[in-house]
N, C-alpha and C. Protein backbone atom coordinates (compact mmCIF):
# COMPACT_ATOMS: atom_id res chain seq x y z
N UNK A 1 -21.79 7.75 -18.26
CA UNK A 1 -22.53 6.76 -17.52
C UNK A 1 -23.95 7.25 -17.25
N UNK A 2 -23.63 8.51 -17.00
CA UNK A 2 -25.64 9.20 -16.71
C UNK A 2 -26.33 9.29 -17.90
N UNK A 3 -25.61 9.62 -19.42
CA UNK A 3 -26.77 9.51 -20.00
C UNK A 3 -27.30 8.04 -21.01
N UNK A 4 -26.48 6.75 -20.64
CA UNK A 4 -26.61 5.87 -20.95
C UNK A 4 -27.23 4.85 -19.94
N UNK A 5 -27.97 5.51 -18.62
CA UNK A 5 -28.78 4.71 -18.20
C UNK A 5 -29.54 6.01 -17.87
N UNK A 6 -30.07 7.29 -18.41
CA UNK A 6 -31.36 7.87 -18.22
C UNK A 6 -31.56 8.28 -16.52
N UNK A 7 -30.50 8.82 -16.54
CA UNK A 7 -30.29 9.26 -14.98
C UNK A 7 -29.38 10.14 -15.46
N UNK A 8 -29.50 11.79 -14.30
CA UNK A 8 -28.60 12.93 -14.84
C UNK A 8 -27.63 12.69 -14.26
N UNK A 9 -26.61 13.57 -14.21
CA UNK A 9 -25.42 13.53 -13.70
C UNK A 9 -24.74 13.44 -12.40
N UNK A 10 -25.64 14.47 -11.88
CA UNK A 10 -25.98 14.94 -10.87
C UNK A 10 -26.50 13.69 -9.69
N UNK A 11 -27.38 13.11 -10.56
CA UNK A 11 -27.35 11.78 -9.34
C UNK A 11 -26.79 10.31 -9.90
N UNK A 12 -26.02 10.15 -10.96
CA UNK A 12 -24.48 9.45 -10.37
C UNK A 12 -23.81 9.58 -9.91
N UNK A 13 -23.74 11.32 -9.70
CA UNK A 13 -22.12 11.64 -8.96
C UNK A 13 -22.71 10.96 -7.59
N UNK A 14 -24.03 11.11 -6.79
CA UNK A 14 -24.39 11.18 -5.77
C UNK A 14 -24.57 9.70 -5.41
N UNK A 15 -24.51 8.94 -6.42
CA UNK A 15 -24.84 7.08 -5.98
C UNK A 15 -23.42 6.83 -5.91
N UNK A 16 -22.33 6.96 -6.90
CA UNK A 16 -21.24 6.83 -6.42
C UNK A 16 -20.52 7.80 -5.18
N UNK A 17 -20.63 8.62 -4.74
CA UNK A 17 -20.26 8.73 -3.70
C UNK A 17 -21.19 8.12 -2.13
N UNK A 18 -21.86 7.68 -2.12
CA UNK A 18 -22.75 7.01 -1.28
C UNK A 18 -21.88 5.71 -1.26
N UNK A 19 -21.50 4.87 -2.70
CA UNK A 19 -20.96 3.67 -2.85
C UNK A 19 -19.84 3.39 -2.37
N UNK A 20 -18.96 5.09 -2.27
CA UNK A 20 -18.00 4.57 -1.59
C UNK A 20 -17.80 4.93 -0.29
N UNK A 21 -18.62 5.89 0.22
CA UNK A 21 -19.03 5.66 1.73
C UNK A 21 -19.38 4.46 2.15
N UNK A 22 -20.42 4.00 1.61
CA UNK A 22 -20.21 2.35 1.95
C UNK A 22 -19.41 1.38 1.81
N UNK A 23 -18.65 1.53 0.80
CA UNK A 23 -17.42 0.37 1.25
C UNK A 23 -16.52 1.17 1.46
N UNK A 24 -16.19 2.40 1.96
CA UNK A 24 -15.55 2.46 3.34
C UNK A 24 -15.75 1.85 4.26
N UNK A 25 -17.32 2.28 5.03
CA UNK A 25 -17.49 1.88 6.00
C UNK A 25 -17.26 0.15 6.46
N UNK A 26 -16.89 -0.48 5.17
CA UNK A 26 -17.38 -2.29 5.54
C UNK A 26 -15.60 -2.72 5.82
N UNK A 27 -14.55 -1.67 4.75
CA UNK A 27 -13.47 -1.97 4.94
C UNK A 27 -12.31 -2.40 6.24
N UNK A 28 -11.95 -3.29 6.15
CA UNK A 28 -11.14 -3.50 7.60
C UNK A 28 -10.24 -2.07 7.87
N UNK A 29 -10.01 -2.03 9.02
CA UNK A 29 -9.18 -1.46 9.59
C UNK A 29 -7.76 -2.00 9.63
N UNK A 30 -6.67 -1.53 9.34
CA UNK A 30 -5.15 -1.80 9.34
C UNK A 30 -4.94 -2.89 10.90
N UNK A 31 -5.11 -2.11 12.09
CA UNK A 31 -4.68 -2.91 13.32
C UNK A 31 -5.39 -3.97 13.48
N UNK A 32 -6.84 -3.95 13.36
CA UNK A 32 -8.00 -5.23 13.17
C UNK A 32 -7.53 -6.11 12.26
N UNK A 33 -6.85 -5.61 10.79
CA UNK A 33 -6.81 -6.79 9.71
C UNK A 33 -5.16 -7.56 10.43
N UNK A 34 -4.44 -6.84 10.97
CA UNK A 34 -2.89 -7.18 11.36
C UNK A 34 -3.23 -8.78 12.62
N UNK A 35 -4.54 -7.92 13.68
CA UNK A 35 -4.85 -8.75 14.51
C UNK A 35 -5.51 -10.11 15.01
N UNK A 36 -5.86 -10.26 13.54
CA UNK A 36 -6.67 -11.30 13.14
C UNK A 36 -5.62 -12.44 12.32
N UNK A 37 -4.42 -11.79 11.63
CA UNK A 37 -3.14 -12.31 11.70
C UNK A 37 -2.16 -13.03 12.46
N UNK A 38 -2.57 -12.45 13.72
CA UNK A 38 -1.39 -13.06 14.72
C UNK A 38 -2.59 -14.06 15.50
N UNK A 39 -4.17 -13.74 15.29
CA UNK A 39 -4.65 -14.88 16.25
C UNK A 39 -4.70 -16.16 15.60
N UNK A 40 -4.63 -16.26 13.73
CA UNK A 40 -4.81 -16.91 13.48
C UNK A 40 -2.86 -17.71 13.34
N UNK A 41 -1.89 -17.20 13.83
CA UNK A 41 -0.94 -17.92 14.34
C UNK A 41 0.11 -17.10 13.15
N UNK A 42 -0.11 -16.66 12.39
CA UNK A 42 0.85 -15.65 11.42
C UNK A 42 2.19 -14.84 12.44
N UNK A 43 3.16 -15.00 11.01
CA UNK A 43 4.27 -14.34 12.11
C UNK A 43 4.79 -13.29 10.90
N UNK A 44 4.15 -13.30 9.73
CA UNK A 44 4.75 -12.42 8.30
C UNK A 44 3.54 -12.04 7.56
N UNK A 45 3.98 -11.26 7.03
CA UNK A 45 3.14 -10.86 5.91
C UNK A 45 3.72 -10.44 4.72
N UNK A 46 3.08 -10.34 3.31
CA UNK A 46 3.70 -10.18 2.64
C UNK A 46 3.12 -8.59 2.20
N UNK A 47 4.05 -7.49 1.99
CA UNK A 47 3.56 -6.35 1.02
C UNK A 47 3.93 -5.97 -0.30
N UNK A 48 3.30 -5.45 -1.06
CA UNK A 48 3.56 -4.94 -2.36
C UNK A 48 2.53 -4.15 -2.30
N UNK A 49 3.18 -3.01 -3.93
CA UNK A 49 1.91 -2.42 -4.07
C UNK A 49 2.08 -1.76 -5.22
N UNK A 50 1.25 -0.75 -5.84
CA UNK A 50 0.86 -0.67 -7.16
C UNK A 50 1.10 0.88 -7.38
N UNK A 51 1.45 1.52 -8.20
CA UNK A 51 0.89 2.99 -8.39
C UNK A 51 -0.01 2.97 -9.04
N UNK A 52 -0.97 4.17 -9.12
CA UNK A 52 -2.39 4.50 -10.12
C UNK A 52 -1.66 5.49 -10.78
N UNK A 53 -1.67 6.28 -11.82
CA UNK A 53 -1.17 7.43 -12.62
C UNK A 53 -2.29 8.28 -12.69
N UNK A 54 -2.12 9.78 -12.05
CA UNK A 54 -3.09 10.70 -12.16
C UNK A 54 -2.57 11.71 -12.59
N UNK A 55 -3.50 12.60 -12.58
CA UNK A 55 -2.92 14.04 -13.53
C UNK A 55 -2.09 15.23 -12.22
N UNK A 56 -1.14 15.57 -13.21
CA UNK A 56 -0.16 16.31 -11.88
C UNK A 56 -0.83 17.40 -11.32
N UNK A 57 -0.92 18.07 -9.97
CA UNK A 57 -1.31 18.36 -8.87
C UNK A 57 -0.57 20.05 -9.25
N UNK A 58 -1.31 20.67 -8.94
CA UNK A 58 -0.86 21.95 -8.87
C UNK A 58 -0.41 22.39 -7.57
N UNK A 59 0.28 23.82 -7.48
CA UNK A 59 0.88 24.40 -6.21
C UNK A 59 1.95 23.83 -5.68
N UNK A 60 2.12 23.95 -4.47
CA UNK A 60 3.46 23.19 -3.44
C UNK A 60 3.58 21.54 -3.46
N UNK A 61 2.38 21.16 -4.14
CA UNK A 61 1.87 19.67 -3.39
C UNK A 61 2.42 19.04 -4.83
N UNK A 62 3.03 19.61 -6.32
CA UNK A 62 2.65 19.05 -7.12
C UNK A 62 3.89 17.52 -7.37
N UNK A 63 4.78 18.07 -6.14
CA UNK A 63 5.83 16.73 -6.09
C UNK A 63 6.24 15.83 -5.41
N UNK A 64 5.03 15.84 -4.52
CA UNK A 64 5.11 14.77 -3.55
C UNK A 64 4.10 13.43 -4.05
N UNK A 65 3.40 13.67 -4.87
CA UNK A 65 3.08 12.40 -5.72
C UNK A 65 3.35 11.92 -6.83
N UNK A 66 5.19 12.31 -7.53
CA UNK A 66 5.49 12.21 -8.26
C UNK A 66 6.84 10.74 -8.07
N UNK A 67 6.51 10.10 -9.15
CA UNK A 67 7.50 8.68 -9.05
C UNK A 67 8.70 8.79 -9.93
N UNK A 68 9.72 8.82 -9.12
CA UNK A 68 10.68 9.06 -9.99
C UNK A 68 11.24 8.15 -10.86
N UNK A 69 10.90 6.80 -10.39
CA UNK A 69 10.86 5.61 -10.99
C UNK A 69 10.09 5.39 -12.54
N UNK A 70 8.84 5.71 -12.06
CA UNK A 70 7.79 5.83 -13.48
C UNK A 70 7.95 7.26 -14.37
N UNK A 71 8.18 7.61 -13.63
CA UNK A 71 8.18 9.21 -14.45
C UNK A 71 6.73 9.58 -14.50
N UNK A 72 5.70 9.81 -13.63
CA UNK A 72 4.63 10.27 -13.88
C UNK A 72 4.12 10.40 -12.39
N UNK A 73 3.34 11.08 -12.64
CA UNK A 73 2.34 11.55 -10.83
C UNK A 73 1.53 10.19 -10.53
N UNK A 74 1.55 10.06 -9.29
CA UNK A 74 0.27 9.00 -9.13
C UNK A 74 0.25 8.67 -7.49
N UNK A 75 -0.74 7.99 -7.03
CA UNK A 75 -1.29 7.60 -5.80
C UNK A 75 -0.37 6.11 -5.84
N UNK A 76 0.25 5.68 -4.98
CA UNK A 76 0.55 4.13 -4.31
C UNK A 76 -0.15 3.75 -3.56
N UNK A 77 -0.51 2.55 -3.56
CA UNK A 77 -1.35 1.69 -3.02
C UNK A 77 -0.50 0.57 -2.35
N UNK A 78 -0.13 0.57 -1.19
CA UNK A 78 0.06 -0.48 -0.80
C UNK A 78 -0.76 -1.67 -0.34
N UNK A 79 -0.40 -2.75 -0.20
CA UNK A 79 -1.21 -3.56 0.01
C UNK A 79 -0.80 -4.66 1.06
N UNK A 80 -1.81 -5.56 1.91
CA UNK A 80 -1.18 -6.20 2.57
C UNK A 80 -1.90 -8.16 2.25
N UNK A 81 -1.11 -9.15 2.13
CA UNK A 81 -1.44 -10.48 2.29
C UNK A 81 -0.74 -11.43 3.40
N UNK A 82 -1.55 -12.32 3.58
CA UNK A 82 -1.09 -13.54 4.76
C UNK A 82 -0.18 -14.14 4.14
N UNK A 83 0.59 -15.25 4.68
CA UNK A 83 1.66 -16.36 3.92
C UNK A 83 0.85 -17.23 2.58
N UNK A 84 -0.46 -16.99 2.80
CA UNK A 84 -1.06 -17.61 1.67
C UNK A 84 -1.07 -16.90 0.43
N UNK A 85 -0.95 -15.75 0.48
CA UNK A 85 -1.38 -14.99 -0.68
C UNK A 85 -3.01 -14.25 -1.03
N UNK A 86 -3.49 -14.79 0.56
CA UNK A 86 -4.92 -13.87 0.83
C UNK A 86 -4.54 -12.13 0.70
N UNK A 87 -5.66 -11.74 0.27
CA UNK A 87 -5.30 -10.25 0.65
C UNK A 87 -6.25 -10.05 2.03
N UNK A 88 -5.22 -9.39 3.10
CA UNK A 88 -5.86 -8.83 4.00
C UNK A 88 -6.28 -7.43 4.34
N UNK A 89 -5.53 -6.36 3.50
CA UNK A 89 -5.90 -5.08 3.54
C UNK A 89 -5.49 -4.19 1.98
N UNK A 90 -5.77 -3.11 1.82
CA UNK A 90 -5.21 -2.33 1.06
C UNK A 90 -5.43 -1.15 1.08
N UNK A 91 -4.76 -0.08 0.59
CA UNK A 91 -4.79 1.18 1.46
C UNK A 91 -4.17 1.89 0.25
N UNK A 92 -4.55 3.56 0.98
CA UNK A 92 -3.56 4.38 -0.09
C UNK A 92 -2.58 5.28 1.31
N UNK A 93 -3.19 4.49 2.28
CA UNK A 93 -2.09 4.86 3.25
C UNK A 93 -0.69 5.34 3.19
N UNK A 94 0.04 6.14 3.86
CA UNK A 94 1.30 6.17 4.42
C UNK A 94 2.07 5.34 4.22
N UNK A 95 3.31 5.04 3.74
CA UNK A 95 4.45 3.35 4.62
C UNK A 95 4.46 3.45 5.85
N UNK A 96 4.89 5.21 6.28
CA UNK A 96 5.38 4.93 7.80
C UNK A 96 3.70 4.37 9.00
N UNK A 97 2.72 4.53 8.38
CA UNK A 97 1.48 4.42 9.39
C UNK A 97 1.72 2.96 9.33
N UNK A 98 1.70 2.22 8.27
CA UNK A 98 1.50 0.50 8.13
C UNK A 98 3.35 0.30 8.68
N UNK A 99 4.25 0.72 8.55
CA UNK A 99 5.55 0.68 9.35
C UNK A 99 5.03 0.30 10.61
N UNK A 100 4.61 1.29 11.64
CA UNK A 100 3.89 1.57 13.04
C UNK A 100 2.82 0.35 13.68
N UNK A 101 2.02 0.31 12.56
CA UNK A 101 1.04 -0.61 12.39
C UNK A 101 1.94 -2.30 12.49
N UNK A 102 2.27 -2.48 11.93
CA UNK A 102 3.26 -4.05 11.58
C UNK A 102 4.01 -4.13 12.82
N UNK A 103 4.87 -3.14 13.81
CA UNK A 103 5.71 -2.93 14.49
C UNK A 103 4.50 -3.33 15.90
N UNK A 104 3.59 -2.57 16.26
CA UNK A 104 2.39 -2.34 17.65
C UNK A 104 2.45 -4.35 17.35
N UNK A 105 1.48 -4.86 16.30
CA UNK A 105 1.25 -6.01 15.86
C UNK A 105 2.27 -7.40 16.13
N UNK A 106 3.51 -6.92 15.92
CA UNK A 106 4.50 -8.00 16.69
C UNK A 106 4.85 -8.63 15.09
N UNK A 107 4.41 -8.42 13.92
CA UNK A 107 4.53 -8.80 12.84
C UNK A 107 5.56 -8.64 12.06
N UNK A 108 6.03 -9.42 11.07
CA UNK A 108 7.41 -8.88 10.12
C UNK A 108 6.66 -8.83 8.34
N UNK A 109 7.07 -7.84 7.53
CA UNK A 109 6.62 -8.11 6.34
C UNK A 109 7.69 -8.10 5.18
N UNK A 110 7.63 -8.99 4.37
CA UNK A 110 8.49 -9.39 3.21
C UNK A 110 7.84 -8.57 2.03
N UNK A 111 9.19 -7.91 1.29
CA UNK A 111 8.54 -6.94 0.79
C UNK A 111 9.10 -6.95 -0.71
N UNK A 112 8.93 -6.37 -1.95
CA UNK A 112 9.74 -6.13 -2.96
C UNK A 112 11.37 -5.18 -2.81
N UNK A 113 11.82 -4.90 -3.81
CA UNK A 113 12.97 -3.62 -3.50
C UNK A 113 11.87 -2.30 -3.80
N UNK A 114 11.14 -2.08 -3.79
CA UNK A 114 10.36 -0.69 -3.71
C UNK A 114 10.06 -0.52 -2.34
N UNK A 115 10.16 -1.40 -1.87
CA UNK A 115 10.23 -0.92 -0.54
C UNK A 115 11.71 -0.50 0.71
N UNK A 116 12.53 -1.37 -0.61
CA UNK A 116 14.00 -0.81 0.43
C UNK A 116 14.28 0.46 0.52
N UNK A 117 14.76 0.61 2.22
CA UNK A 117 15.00 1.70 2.65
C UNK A 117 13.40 2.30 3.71
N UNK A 118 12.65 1.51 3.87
CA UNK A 118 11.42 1.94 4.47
C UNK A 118 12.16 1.99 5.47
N UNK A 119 12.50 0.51 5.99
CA UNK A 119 12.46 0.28 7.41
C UNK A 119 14.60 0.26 7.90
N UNK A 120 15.04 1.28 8.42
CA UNK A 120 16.01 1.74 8.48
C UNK A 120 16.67 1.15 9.64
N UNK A 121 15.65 0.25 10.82
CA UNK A 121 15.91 -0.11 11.76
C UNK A 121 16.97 -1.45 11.93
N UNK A 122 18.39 -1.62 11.90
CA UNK A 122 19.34 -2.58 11.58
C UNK A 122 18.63 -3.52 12.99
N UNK A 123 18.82 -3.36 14.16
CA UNK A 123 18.49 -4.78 15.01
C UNK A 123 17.22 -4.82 15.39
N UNK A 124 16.26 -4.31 14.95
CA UNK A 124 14.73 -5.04 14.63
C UNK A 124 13.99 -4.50 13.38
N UNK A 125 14.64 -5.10 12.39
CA UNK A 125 13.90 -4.86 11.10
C UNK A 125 11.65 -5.41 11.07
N UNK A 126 11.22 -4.72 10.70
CA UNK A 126 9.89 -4.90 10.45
C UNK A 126 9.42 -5.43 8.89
N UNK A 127 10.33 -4.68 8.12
CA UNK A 127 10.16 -5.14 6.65
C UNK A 127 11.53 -5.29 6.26
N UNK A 128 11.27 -6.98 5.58
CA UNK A 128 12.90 -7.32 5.10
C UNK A 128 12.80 -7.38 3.47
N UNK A 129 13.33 -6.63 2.78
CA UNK A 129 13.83 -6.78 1.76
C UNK A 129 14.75 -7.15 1.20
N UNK A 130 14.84 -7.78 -0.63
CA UNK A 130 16.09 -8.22 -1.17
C UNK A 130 17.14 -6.91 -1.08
N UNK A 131 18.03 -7.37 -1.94
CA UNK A 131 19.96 -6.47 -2.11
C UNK A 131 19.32 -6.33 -3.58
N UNK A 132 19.91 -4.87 -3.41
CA UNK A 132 19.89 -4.49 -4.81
C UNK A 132 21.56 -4.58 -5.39
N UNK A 133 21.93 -4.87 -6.28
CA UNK A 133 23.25 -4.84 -7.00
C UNK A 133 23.55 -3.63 -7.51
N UNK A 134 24.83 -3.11 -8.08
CA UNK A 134 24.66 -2.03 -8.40
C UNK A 134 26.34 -2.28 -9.38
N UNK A 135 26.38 -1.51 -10.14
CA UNK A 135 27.78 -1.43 -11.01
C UNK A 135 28.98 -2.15 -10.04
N UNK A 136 29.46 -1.19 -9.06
CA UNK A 136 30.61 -2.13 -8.49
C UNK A 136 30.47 -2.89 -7.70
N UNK A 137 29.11 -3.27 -7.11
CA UNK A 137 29.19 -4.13 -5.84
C UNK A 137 27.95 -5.03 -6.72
N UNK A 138 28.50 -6.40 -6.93
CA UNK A 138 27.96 -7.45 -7.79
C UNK A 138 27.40 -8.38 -6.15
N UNK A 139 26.42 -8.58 -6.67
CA UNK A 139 26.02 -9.82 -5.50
C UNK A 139 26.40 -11.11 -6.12
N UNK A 140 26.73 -11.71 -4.76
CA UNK A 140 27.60 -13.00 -5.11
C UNK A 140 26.91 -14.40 -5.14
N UNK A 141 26.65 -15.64 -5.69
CA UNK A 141 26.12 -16.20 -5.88
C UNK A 141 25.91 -17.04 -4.31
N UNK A 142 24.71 -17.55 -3.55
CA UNK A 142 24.63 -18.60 -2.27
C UNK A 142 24.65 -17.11 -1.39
């Protein structure tokens, strides 16, 4: 990118990191984006979210960003939308911080099965997910 617009390296690295100091700084906040949810009369939200695939991590750390699902290292991104399908936040956050977050908020979120098993809480669930089926226990039709 630096030497195809005649600028060294050295100061792209330095415009892109400026760029994303700034849209940090413009990005909502988790409890602000939740709160603007419930004033506008919301009682759900919906989450999903994405992995990115990066290169594996050396030392102690190198398996805690590993998907056992994908078979490869990577960052998750969760994400958050209204009943419309607006996006209201996205993050490379925690589950359990946006767990906490959804819970303070008074909110419930509908989620994929990548998320079953977040929310462990049987008489006030925060995130409801589908049934997964499995060899002997067939889900039943209705």
């Amino acid at each position: 990118m630096a030497s195809g617009n005649s600028a060294s390296e050295s100061t792209v690295r330095r415009w892109r990191d400026e760029l994303v100091t700034l849209l940090a700084a413009q990005a909502p906040r988790l409890d602000r984006a939740l709160n603007k949810v419930v004033e506008r009369g919301g009682e759900v939200v919906l989450t999903d979210g994405t992995p990115n695939p990066t290169q594996r991590r050396t030392g102690k750390a190198d398996r805690q960003d590993h998907s056992g699902k994908h078979h490869r290292h990577g960052l998750h991104f969760p994400g958050l939308t209204d009943e419309k399908g607006r996006p209201i936040w996205i993050s490379a956050a925690r589950h359990d911080r946006m767990l906490a977050q959804l819970r303070a908020a008074g909110l419930g979120a509908l989620a994929d099965l990548g998320f079953r098993g977040l929310d462990n809480e049987v008489r006030d669930p925060v995130i409801v997910t589908g049934f997964h089926a499995s060899r002997t226990h067939k889900l039943t039709p209705g």
